[in-house]
N, C-alpha and C. Protein backbone atom coordinates (compact mmCIF):
# COMPACT_ATOMS: atom_id res chain seq x y z
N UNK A 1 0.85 -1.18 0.00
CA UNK A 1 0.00 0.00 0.00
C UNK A 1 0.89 1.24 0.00
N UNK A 2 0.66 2.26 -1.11
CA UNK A 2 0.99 3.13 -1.07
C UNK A 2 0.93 4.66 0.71
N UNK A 3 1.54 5.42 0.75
CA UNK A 3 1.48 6.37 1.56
C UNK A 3 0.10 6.90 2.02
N UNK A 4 -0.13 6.69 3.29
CA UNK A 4 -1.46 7.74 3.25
C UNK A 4 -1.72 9.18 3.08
N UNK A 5 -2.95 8.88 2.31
CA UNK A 5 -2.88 10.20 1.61
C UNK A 5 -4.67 10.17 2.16
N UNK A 6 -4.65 11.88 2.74
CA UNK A 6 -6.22 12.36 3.11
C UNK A 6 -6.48 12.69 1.87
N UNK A 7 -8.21 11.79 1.21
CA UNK A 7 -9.21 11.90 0.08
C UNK A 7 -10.08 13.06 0.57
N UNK A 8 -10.66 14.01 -0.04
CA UNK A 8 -11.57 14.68 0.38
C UNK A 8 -12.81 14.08 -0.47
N UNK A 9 -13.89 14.58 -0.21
CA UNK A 9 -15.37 14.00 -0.22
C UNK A 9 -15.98 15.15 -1.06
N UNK A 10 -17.06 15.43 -1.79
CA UNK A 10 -18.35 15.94 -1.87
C UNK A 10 -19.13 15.71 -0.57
N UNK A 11 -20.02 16.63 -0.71
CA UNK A 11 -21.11 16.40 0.53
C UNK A 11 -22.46 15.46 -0.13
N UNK A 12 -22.55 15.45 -1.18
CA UNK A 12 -23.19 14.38 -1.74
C UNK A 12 -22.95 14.13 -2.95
N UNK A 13 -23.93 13.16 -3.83
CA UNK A 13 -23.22 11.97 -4.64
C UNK A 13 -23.60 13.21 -5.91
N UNK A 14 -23.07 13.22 -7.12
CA UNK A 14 -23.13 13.84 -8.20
C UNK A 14 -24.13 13.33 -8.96
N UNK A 15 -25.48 13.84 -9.65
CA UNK A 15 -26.35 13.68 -10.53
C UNK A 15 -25.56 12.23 -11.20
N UNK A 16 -24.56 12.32 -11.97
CA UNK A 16 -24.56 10.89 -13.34
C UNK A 16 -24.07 10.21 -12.43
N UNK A 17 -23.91 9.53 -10.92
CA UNK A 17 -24.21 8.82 -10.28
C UNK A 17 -24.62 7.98 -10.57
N UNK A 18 -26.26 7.90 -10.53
CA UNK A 18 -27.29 7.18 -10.18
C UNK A 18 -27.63 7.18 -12.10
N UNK A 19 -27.49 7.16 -13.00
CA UNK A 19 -27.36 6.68 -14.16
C UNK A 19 -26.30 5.23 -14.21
N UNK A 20 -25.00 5.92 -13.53
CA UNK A 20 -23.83 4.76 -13.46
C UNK A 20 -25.02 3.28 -12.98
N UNK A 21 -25.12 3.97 -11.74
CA UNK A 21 -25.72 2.96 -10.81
C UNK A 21 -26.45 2.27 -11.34
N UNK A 22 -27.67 3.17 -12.05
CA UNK A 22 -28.70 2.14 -12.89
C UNK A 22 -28.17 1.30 -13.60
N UNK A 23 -27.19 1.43 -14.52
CA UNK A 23 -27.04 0.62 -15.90
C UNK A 23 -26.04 -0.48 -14.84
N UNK A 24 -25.31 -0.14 -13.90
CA UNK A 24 -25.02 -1.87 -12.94
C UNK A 24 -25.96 -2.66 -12.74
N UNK A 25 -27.08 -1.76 -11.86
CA UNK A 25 -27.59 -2.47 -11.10
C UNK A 25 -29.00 -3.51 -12.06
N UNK A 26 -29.00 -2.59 -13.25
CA UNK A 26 -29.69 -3.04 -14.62
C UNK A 26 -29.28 -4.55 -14.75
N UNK A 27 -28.16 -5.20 -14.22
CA UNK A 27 -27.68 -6.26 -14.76
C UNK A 27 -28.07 -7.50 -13.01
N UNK A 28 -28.31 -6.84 -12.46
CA UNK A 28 -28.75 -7.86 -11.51
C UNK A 28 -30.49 -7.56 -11.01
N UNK A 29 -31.16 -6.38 -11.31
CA UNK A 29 -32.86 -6.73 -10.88
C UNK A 29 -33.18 -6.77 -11.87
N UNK A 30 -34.19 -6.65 -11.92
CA UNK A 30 -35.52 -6.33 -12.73
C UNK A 30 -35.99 -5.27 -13.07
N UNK A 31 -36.57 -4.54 -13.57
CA UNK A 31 -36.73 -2.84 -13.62
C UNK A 31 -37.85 -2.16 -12.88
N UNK A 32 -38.27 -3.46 -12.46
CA UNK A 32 -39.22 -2.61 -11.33
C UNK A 32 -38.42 -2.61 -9.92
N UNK A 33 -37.44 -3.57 -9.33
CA UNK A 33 -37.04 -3.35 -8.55
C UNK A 33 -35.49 -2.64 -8.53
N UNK A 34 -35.17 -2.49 -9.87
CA UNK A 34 -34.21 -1.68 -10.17
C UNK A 34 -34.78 -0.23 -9.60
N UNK A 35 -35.35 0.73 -10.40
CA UNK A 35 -36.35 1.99 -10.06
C UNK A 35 -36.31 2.11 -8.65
N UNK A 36 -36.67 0.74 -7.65
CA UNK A 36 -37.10 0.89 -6.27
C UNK A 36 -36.05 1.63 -5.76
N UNK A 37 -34.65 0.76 -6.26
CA UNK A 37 -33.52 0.92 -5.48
C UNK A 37 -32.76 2.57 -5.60
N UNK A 38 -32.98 2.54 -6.91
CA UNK A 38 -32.26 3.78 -7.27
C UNK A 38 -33.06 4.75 -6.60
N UNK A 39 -34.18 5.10 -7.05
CA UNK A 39 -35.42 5.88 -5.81
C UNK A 39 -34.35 5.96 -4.38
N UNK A 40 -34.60 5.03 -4.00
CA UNK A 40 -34.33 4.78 -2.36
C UNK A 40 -32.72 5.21 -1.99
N UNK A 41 -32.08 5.23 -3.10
CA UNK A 41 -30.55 5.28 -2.94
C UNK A 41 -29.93 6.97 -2.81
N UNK A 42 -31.31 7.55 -4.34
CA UNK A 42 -31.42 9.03 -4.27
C UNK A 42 -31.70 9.73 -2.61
N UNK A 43 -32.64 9.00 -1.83
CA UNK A 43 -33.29 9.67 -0.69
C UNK A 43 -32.55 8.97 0.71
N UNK A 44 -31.14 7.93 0.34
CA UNK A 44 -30.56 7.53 1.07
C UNK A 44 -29.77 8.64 2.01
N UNK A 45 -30.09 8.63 3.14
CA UNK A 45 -28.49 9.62 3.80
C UNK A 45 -27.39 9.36 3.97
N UNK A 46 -26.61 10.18 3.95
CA UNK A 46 -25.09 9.68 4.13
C UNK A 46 -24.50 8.59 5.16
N UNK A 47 -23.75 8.13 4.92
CA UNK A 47 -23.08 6.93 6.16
C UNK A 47 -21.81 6.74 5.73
N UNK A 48 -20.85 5.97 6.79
CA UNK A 48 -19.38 6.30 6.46
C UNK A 48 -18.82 4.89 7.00
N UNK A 49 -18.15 4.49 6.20
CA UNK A 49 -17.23 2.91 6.37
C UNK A 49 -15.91 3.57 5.68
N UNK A 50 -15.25 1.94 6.43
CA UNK A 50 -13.97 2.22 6.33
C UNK A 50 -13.71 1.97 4.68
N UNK A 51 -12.97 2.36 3.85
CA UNK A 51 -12.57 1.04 2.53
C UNK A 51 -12.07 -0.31 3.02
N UNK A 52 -11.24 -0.99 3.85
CA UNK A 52 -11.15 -2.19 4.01
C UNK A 52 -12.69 -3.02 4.00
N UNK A 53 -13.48 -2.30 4.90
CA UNK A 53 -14.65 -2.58 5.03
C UNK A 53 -16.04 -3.18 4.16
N UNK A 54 -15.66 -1.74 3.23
CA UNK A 54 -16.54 -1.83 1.63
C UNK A 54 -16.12 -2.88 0.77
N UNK A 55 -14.37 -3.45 0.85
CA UNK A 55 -14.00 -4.34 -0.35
C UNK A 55 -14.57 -5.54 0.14
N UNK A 56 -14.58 -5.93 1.46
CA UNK A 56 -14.51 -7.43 2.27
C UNK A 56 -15.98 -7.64 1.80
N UNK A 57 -16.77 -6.39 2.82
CA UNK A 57 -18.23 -6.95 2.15
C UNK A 57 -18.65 -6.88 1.09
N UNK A 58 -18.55 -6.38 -0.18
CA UNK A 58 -18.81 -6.71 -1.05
C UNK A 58 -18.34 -7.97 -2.00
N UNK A 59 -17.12 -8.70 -1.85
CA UNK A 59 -16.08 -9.87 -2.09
C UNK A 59 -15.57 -8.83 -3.76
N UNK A 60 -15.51 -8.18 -3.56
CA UNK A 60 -15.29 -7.54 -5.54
C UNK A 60 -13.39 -7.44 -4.85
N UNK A 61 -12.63 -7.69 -6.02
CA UNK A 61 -10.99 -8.09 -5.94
C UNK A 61 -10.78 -6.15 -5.78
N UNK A 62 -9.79 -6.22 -5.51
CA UNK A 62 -9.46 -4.75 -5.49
C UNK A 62 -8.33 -4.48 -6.60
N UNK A 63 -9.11 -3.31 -7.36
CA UNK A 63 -8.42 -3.10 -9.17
C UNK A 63 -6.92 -2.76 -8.92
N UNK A 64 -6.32 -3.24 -10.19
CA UNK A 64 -5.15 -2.81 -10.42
C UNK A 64 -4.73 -1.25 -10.20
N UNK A 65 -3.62 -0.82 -9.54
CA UNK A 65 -3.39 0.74 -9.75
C UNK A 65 -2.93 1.10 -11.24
N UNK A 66 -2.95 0.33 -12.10
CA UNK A 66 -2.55 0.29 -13.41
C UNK A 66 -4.25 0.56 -14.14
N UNK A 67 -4.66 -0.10 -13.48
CA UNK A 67 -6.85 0.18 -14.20
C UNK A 67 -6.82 1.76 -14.49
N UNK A 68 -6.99 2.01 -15.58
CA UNK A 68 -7.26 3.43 -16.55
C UNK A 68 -7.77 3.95 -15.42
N UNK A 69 -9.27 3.70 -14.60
CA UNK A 69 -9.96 4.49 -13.99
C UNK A 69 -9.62 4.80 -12.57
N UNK A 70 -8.97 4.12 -12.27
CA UNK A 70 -8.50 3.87 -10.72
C UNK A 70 -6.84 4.71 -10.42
N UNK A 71 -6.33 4.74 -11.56
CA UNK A 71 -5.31 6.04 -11.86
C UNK A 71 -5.83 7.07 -11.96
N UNK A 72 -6.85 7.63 -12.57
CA UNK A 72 -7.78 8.93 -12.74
C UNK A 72 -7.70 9.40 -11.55
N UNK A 73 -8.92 8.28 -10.89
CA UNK A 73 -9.58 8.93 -9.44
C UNK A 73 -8.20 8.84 -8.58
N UNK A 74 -6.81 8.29 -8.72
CA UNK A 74 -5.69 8.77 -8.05
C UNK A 74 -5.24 9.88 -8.16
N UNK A 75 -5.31 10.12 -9.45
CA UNK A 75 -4.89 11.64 -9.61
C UNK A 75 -5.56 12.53 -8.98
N UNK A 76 -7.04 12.50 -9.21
CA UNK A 76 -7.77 13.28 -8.45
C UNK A 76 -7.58 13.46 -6.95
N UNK A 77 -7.33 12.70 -6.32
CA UNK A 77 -7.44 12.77 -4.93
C UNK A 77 -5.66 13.35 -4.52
N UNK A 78 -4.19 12.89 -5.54
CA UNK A 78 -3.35 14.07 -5.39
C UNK A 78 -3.53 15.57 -5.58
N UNK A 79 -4.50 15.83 -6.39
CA UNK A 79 -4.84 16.96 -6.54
C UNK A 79 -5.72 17.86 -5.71
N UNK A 80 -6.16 16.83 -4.64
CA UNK A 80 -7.41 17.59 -3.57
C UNK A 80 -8.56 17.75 -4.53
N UNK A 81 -8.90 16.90 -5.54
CA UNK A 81 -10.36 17.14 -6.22
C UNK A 81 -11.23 16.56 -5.07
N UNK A 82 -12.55 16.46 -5.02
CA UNK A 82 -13.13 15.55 -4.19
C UNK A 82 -13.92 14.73 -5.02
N UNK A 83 -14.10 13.91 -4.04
CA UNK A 83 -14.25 12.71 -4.93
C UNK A 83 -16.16 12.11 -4.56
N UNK A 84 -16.88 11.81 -5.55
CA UNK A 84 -18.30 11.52 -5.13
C UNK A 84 -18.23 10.54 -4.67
N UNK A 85 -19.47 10.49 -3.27
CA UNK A 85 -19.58 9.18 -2.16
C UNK A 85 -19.51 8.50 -2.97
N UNK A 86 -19.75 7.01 -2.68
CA UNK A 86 -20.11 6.06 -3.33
C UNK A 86 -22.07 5.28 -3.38
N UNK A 87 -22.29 4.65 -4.04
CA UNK A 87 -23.27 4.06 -3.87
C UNK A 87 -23.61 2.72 -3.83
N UNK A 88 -24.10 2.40 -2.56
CA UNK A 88 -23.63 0.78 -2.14
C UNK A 88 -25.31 0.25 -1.64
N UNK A 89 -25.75 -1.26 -2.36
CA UNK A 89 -27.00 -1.96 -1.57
C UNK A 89 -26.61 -2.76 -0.94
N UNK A 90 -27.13 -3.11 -0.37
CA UNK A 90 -27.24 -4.66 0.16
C UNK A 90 -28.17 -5.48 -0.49
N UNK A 91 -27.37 -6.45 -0.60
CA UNK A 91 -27.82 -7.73 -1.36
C UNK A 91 -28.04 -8.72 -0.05
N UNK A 92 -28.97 -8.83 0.68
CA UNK A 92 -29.02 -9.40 1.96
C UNK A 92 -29.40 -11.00 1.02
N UNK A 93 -29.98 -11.50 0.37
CA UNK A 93 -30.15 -12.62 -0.25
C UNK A 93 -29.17 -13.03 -0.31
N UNK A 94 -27.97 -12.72 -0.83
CA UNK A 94 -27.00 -13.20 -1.12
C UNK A 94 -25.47 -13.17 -0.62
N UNK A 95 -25.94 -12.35 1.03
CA UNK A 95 -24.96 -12.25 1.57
C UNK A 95 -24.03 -11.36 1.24
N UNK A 96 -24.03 -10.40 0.24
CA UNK A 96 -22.77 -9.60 -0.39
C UNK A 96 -23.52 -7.77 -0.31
N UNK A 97 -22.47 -7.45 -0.52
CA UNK A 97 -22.62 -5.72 -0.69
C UNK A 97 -22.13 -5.51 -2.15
N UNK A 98 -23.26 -4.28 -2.47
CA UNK A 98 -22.95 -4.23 -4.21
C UNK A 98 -22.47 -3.16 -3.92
N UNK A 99 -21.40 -3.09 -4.83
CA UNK A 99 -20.88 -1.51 -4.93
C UNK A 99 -21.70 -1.19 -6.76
N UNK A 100 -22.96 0.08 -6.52
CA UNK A 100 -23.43 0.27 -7.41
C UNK A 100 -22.93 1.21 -7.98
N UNK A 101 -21.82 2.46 -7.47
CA UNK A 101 -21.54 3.08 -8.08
C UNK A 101 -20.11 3.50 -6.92
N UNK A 102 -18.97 3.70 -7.60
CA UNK A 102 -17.71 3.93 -7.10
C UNK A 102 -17.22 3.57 -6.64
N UNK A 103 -16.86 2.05 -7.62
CA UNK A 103 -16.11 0.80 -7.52
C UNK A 103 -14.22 1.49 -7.61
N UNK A 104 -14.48 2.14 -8.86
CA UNK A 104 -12.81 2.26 -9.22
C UNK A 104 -12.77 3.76 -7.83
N UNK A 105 -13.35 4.45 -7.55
CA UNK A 105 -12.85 5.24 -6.16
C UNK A 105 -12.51 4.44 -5.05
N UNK A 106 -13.16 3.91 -4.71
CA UNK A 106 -12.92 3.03 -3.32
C UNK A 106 -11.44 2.30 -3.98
N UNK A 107 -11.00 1.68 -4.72
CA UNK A 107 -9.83 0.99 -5.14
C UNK A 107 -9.11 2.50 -5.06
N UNK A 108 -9.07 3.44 -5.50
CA UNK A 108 -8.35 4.30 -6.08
C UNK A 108 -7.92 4.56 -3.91
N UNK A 109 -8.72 5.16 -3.27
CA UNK A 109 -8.78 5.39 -1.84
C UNK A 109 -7.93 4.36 -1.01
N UNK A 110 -8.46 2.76 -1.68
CA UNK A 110 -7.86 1.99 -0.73
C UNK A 110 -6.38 1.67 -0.72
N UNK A 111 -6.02 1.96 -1.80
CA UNK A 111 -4.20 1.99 -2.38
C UNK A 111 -3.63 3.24 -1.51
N UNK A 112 -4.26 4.36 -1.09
CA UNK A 112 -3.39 4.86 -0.15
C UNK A 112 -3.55 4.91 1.13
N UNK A 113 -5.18 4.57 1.52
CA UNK A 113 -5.37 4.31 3.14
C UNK A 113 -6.68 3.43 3.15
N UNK A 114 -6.25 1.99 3.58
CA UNK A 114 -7.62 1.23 3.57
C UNK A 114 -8.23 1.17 4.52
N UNK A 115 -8.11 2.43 5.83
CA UNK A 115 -8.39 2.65 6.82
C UNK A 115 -9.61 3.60 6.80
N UNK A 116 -9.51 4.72 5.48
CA UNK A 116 -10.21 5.53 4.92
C UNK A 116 -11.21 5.64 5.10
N UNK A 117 -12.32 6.80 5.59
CA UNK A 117 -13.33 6.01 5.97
C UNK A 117 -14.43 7.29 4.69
N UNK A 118 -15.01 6.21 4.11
CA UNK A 118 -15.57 6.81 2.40
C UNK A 118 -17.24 7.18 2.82
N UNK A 119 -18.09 7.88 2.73
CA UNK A 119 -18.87 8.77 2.90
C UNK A 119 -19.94 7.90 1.44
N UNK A 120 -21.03 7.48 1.99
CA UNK A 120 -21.65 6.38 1.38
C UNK A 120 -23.48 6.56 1.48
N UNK A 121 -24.17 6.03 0.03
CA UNK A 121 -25.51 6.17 0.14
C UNK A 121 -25.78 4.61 0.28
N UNK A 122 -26.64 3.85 1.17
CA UNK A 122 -26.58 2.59 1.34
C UNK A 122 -28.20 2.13 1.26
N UNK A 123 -28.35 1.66 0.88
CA UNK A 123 -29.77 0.90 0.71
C UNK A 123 -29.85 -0.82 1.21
């Protein structure tokens, strides 16, 4: 693991968000319970986990620092950009946490502090 480095945040998630989110989460519901989620994710309040936290429960591998996107959002966060929460459900059926939107941030965060604690809409 690289040096820790303090990420700064938005205070909430950016509009093309929840587009990202849809066209994921498009691939595991249905579109009526797709709609539910995204709805519910929009009117979600903030909450805060660690990144070690977000990778374990969700089981998703943690990306290469070489991944096009996960260098971006590195750059960004040397630069003091801030970076949009993430958007995370629970998949209680299946035991796992989806990361629906800000998969390659949380990788990008956890390469310099997986202690980090990432600012999150959770459903």
């Amino acid at each position: 693991m690289a040096k820790k480095i303090k990420t700064t945040w938005l205070s909430k998630s950016e509009d093309h968000d929840y587009p990202a989110a849809m066209s994921y989460l498009g691939l595991l519901y249905d579109e009526k319970t797709l709609a539910m989620k995204v709805k519910k994710l929009r009117q979600a309040h903030m909450s805060y986990f660690k990144a070690k936290d977000i990778l374990r429960a969700s089981g998703s591998p943690l990306l290469s620092v070489n991944n096009f996107h996960v260098k971006k959002d590195q750059e960004k966060i040397l630069s003091r950009k801030k970076l949009s929460p993430l958007l995370l459900v629970r998949d209680t059926k299946n035991g796992k946490l989806v990361i629906a939107d800000g998969y390659h941030r949380m990788c990008a965060v956890y390469f310099y502090d997986e202690d980090a604690v990432i600012p999150c809409k959770i459903i």
